[in-house]
Protein backbone atom coordinates (compact mmCIF):
# COMPACT_ATOMS: atom_id res chain seq x y z
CA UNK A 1 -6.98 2.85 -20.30
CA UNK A 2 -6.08 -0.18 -18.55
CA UNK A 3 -5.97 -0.10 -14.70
CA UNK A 4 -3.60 -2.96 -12.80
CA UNK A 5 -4.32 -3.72 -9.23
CA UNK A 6 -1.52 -5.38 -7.03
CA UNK A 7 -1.73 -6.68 -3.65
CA UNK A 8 1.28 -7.77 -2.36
CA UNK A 9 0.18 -10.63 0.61
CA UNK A 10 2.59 -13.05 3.00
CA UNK A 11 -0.01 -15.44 5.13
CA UNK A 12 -2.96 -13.50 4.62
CA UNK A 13 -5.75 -16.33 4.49
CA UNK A 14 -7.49 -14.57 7.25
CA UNK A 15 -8.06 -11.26 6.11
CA UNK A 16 -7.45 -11.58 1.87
CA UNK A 17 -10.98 -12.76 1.78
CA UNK A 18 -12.17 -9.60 3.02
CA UNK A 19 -9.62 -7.57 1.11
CA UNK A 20 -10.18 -8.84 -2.15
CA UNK A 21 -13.86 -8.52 -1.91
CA UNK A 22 -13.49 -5.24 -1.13
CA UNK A 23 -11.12 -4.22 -4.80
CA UNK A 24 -13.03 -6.26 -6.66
CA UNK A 25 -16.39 -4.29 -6.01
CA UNK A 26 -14.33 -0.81 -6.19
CA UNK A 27 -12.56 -1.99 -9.30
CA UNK A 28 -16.18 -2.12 -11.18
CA UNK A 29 -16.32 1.51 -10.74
CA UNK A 30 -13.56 1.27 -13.41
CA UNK A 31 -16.04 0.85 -16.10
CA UNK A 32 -17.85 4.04 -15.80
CA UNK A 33 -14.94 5.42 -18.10
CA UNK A 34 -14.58 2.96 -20.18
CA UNK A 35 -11.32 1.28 -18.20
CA UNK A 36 -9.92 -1.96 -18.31
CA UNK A 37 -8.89 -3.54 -14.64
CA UNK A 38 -6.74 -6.62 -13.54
CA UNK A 39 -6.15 -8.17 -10.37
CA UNK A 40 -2.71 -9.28 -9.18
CA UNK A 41 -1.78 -10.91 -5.88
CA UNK A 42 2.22 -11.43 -4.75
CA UNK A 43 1.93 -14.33 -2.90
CA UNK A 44 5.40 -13.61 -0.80
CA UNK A 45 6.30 -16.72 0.02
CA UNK A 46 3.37 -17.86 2.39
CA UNK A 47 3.05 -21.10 3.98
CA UNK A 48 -0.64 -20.83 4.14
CA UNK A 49 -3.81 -20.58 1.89
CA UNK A 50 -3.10 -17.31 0.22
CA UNK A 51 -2.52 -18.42 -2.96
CA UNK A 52 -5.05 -20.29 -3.20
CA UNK A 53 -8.04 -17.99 -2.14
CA UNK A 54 -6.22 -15.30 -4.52
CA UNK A 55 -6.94 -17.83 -7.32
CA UNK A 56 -10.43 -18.60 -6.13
CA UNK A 57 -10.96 -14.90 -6.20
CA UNK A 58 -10.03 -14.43 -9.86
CA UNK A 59 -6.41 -13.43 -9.37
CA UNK A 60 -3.38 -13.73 -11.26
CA UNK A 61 -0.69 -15.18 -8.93
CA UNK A 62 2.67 -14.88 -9.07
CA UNK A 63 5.32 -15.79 -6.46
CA UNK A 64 8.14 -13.72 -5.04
CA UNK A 65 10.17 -15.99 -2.81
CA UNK A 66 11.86 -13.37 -0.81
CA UNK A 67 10.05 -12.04 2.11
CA UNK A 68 10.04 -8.24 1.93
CA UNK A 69 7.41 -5.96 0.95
CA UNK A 70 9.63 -4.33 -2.19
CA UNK A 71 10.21 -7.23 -3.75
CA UNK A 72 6.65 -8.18 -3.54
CA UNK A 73 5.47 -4.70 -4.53
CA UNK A 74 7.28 -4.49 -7.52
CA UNK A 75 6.99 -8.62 -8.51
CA UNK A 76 3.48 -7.81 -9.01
CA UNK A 77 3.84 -4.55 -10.72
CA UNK A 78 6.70 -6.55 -13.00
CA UNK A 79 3.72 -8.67 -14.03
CA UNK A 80 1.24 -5.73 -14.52
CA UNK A 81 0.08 -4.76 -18.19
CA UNK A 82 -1.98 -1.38 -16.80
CA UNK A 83 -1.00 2.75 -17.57
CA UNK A 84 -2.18 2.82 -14.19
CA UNK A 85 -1.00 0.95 -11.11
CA UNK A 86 -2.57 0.16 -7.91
CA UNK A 87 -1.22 -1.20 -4.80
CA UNK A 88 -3.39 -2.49 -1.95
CA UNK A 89 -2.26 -4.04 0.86
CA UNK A 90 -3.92 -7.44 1.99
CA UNK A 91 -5.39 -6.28 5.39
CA UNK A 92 -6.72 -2.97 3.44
CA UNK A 93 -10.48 -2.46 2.17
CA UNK A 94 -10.65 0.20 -0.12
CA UNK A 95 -14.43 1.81 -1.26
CA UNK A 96 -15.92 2.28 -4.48
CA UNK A 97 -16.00 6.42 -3.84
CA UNK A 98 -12.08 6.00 -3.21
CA UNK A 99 -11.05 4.48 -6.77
CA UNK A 100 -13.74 7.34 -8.21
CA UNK A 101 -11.71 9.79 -6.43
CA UNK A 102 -8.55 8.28 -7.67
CA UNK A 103 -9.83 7.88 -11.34
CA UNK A 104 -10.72 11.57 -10.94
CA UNK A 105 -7.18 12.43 -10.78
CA UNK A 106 -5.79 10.63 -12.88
CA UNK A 107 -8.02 11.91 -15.04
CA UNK A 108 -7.28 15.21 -13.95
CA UNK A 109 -3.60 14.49 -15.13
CA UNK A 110 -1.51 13.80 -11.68
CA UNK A 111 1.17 11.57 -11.76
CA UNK A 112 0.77 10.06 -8.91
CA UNK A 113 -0.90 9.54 -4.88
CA UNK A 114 -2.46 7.93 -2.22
CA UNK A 115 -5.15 8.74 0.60
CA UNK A 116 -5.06 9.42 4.77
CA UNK A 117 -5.97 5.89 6.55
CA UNK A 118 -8.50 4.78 9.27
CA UNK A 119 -7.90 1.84 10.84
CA UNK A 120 -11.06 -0.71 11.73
CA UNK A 121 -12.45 -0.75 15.04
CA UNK A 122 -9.69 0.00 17.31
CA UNK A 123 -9.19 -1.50 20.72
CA UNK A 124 -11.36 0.27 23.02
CA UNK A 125 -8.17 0.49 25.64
CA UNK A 126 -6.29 1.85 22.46
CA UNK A 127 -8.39 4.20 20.57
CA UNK A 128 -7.69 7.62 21.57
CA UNK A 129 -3.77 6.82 21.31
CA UNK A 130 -4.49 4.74 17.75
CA UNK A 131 -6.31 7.86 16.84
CA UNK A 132 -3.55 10.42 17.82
CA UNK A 133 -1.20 8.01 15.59
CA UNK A 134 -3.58 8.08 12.88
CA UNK A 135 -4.18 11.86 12.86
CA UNK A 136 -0.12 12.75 13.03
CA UNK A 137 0.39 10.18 10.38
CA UNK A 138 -2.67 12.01 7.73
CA UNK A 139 -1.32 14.95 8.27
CA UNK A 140 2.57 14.12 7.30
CA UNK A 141 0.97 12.36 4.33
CA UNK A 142 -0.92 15.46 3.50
CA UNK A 143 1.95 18.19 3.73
CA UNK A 144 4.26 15.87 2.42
CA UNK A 145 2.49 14.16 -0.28
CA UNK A 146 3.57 11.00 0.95
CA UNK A 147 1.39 7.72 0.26
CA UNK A 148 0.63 5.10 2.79
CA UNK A 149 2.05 1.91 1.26
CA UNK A 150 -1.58 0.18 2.05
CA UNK A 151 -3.23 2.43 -1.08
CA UNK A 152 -0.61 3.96 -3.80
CA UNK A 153 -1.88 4.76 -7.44
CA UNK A 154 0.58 5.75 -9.89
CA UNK A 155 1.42 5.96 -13.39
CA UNK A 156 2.96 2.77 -14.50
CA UNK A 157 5.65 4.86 -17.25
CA UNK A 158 6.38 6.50 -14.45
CA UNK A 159 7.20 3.96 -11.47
CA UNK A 160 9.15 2.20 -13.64
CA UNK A 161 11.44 5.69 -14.87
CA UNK A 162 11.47 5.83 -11.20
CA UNK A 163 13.02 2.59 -10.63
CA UNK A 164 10.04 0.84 -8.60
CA UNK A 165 10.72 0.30 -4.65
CA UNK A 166 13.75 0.12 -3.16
CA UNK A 167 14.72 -3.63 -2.64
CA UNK A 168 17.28 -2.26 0.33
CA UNK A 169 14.69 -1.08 2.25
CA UNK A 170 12.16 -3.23 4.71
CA UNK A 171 10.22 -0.65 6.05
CA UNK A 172 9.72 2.85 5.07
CA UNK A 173 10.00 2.01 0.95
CA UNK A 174 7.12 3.82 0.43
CA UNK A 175 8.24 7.64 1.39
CA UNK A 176 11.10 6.53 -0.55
CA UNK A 177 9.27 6.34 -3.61
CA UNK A 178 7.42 8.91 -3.39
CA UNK A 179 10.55 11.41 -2.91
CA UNK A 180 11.46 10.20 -6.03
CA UNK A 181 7.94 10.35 -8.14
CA UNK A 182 7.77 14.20 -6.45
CA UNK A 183 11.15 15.04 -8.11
CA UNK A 184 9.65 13.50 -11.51
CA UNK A 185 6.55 15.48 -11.11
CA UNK A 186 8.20 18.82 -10.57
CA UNK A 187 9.64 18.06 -13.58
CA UNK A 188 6.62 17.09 -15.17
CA UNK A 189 4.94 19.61 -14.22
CA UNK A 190 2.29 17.20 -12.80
CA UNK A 191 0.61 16.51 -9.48
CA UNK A 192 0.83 14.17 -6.46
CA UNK A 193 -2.13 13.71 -4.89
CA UNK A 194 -3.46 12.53 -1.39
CA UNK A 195 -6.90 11.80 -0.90
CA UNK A 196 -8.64 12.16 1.70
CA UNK A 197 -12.70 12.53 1.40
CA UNK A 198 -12.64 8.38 1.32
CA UNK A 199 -10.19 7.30 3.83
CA UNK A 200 -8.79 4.16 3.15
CA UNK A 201 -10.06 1.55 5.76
CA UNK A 202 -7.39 -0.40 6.87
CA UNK A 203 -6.65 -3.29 10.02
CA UNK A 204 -4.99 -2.05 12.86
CA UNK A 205 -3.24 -5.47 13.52
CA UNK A 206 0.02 -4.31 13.66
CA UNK A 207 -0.84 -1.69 16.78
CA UNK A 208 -2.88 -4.09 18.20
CA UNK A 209 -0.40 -7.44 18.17
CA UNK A 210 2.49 -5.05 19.32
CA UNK A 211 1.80 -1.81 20.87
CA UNK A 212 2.38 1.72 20.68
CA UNK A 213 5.28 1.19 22.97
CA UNK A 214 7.15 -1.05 20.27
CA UNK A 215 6.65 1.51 17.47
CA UNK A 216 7.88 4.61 19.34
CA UNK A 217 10.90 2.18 20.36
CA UNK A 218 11.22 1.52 16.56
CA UNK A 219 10.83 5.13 15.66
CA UNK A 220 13.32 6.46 18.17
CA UNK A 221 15.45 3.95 17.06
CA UNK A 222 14.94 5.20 13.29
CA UNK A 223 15.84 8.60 13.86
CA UNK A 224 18.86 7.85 16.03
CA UNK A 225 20.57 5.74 13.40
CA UNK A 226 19.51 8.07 10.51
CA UNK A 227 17.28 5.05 9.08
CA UNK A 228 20.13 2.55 9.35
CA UNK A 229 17.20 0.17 11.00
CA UNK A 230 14.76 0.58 7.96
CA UNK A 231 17.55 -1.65 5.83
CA UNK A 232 17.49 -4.54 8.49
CA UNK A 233 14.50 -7.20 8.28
CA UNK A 234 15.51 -7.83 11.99
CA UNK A 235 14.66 -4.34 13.44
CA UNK A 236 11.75 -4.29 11.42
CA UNK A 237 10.29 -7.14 12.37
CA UNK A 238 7.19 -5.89 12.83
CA UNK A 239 6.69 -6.40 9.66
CA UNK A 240 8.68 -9.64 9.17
CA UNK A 241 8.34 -12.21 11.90
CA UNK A 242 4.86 -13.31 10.19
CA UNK A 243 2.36 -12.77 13.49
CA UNK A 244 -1.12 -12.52 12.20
């Protein structure tokens, strides 16, 4: 068994550091059973150092030149020689006990999953709203066996039957997939999992450079054009307009 991590990253010299360190000392739990691991890292077109601390780090790099989170995704899965696949996001820090759990599973014969999120050290003017976020999101994830994009592990064979991440989308591409790998597992007969014992610890930039206020806006705006604004890099800039 060969495992293939991929971390998609666009100007992430400040936290890949930290990230990387992180999968590198989970991925050694790999070797309990026997597995095989490599390390990926998108570089999505950055303008900084990201390439070159993924290199320092041990990576393979490859370069996606259009900036969206799809393309990046599934550059580095393109790339990826593993049955398994792993996708971490760059501002993510993912334990030892949550690839166990995940090698569990797989073990266990599931097709594919994820785990609930906690973000780091919310703002203390923030953290009972970050934390209401948070909960609502673990929950949808739970019932709906939908994966946060920051930590997805999935059966290579079967995200590429799937057709890998939809390149129309710039937000959202993750629920997408996973409607799609739920339809294959039915069929299957196999399992999608969500984990949730090891939380996946994760930066709360994105709340904390922009505000609740901006993602209920964004959310409101979602639902009212029946995800029109999920195919536009300019509504979800959030995600796009590169503030770190």
């Amino acid at each position: 068994m060969k495992i293939s991590l991929v971390v998609p990253a666009f100007n992430e010299e400040r936290l890949l550091p930290g990230s990387l360190s992180s999968v590198l000392a989970a991925m050694q739990g790999f070797a309990r059973f026997g597995w095989r691991s490599e390390l990926i890292v998108c570089d999505n077109n950055s303008t900084d150092r990201t390439a070159e601390i993924a290199k320092s780090a041990g990576a393979e790099v490859v370069f996606e030149p259009v900036n969206q989170i799809s393309r990046a995704r599934n550059a580095g899965a393109a790339r990826a020689a593993g049955d398994w696949i792993f996708f971490v996001d760059a501002d993510s820090y993912p334990s030892a006990e949550l690839f166990l759990e995940a090698a569990d599973a797989i073990r266990a014969g599931c097709l594919a999953g994820g785990s609930t999120v906690a973000f780091e050290d919310p703002h203390p003017g923030s953290a009972l709203l970050t934390g209401i976020w948070v909960a609502i999101w673990n929950a949808l994830s739970r019932i709906n066996k939908w994966a946060a994009g920051s930590f997805i592990f999935c059966d290579a064979a079967a995200f590429r039957e799937t057709g890998g991440f939809s390149e129309e989308l710039y937000a959202g591409e993750e629920i997408d997939l996973f409607r799609r790998l739920k339809r294959l597992a039915r069929r299957e007969k196999r399992a999608i999992v969500i984990l949730h014992r090891h939380p996946l610890r994760t930066s709360n930039r994105k709340l904390r450079l922009y505000g609740s206020r901006e993602f209920f806006r964004f959310m409101v705006k979602t639902v009212a054009s029946r995800g029109r604004t999920l195919k536009s890099r300019e509504d979800c800039f959030v995600w796009y307009d590169g503030r770190r």
